[in-house]
C-alpha atoms as a PDB file:
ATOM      1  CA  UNK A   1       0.000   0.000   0.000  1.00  0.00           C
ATOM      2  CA  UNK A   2       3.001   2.480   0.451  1.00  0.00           C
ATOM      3  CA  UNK A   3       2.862   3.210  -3.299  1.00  0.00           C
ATOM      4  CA  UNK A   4      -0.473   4.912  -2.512  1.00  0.00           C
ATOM      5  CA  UNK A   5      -0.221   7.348  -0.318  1.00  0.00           C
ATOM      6  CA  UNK A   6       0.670  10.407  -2.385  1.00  0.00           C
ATOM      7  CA  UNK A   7      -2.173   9.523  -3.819  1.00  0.00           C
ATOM      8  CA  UNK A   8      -4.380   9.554  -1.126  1.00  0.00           C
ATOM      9  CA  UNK A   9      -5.574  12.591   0.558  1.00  0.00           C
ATOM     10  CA  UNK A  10      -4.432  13.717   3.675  1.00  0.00           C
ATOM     11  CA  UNK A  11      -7.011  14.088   7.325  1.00  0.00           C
ATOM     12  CA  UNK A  12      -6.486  17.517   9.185  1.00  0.00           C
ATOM     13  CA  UNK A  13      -5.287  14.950  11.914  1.00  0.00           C
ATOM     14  CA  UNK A  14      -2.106  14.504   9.642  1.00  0.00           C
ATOM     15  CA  UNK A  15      -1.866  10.849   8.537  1.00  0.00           C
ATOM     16  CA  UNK A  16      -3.591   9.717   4.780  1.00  0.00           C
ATOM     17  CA  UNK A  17      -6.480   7.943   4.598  1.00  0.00           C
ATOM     18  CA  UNK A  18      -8.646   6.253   2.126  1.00  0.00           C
ATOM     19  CA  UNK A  19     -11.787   7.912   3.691  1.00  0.00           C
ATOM     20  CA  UNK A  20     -10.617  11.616   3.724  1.00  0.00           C
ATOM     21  CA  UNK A  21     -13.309  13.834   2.438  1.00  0.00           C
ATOM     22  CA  UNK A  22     -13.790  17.866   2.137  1.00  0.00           C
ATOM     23  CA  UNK A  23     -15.873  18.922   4.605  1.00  0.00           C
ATOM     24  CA  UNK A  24     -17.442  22.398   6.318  1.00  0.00           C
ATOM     25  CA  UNK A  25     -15.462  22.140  10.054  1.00  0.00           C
ATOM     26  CA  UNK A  26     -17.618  20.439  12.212  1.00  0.00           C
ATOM     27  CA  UNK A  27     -16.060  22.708  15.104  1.00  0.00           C
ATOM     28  CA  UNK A  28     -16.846  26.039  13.734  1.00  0.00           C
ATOM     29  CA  UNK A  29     -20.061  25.049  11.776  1.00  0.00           C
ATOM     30  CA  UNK A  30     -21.740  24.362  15.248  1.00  0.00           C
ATOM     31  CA  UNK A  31     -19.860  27.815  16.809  1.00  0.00           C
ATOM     32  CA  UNK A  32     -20.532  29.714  13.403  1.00  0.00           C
ATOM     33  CA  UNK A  33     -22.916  28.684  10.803  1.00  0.00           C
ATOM     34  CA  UNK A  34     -22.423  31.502   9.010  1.00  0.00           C
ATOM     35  CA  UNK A  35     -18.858  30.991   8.212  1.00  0.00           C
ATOM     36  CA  UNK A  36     -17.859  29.018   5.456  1.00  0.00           C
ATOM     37  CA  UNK A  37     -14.501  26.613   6.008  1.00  0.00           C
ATOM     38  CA  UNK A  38     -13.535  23.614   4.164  1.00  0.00           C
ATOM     39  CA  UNK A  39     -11.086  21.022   5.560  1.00  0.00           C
ATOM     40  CA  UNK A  40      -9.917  17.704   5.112  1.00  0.00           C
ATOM     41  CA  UNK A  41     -11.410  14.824   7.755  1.00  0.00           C
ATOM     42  CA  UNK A  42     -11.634  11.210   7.986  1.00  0.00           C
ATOM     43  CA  UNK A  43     -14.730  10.017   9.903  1.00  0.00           C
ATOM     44  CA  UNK A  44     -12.757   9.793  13.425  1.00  0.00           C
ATOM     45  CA  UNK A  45     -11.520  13.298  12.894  1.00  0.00           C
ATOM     46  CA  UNK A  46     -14.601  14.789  12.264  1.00  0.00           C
ATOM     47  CA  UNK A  47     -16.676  12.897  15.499  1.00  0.00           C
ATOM     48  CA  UNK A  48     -13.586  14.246  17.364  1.00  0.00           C
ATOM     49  CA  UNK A  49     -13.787  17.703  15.849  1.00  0.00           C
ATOM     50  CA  UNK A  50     -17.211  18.229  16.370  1.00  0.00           C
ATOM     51  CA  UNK A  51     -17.010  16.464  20.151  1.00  0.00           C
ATOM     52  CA  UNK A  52     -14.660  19.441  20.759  1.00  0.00           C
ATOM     53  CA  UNK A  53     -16.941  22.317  20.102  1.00  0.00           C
END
């Protein structure tokens, strides 16, 4: 699987995953639903994002 991983995009948590997808941030879309931000979370990250707010 090493050959992969450029390919594969990488989680806001830092490590590439298969299941990486662009997102609005869980943390300041329940703060802020006005504002607008994008990032990069697996699954995990995002529960643990969102958990955080």
């Amino acid at each position: 699987m090493a050959p992969l991983l450029p390919l594969l995009p990488r989680c806001g948590g830092g490590e590439q995953k298969p299941d990486v997808k662009a997102m609005k941030d869980p943390f300041t879309e329940a703060l802020y639903p006005e504002v607008t931000d994008h990032v990069h979370l697996c699954p995990s990250c995002a529960t643990a994002r969102f958990e955080e707010s």
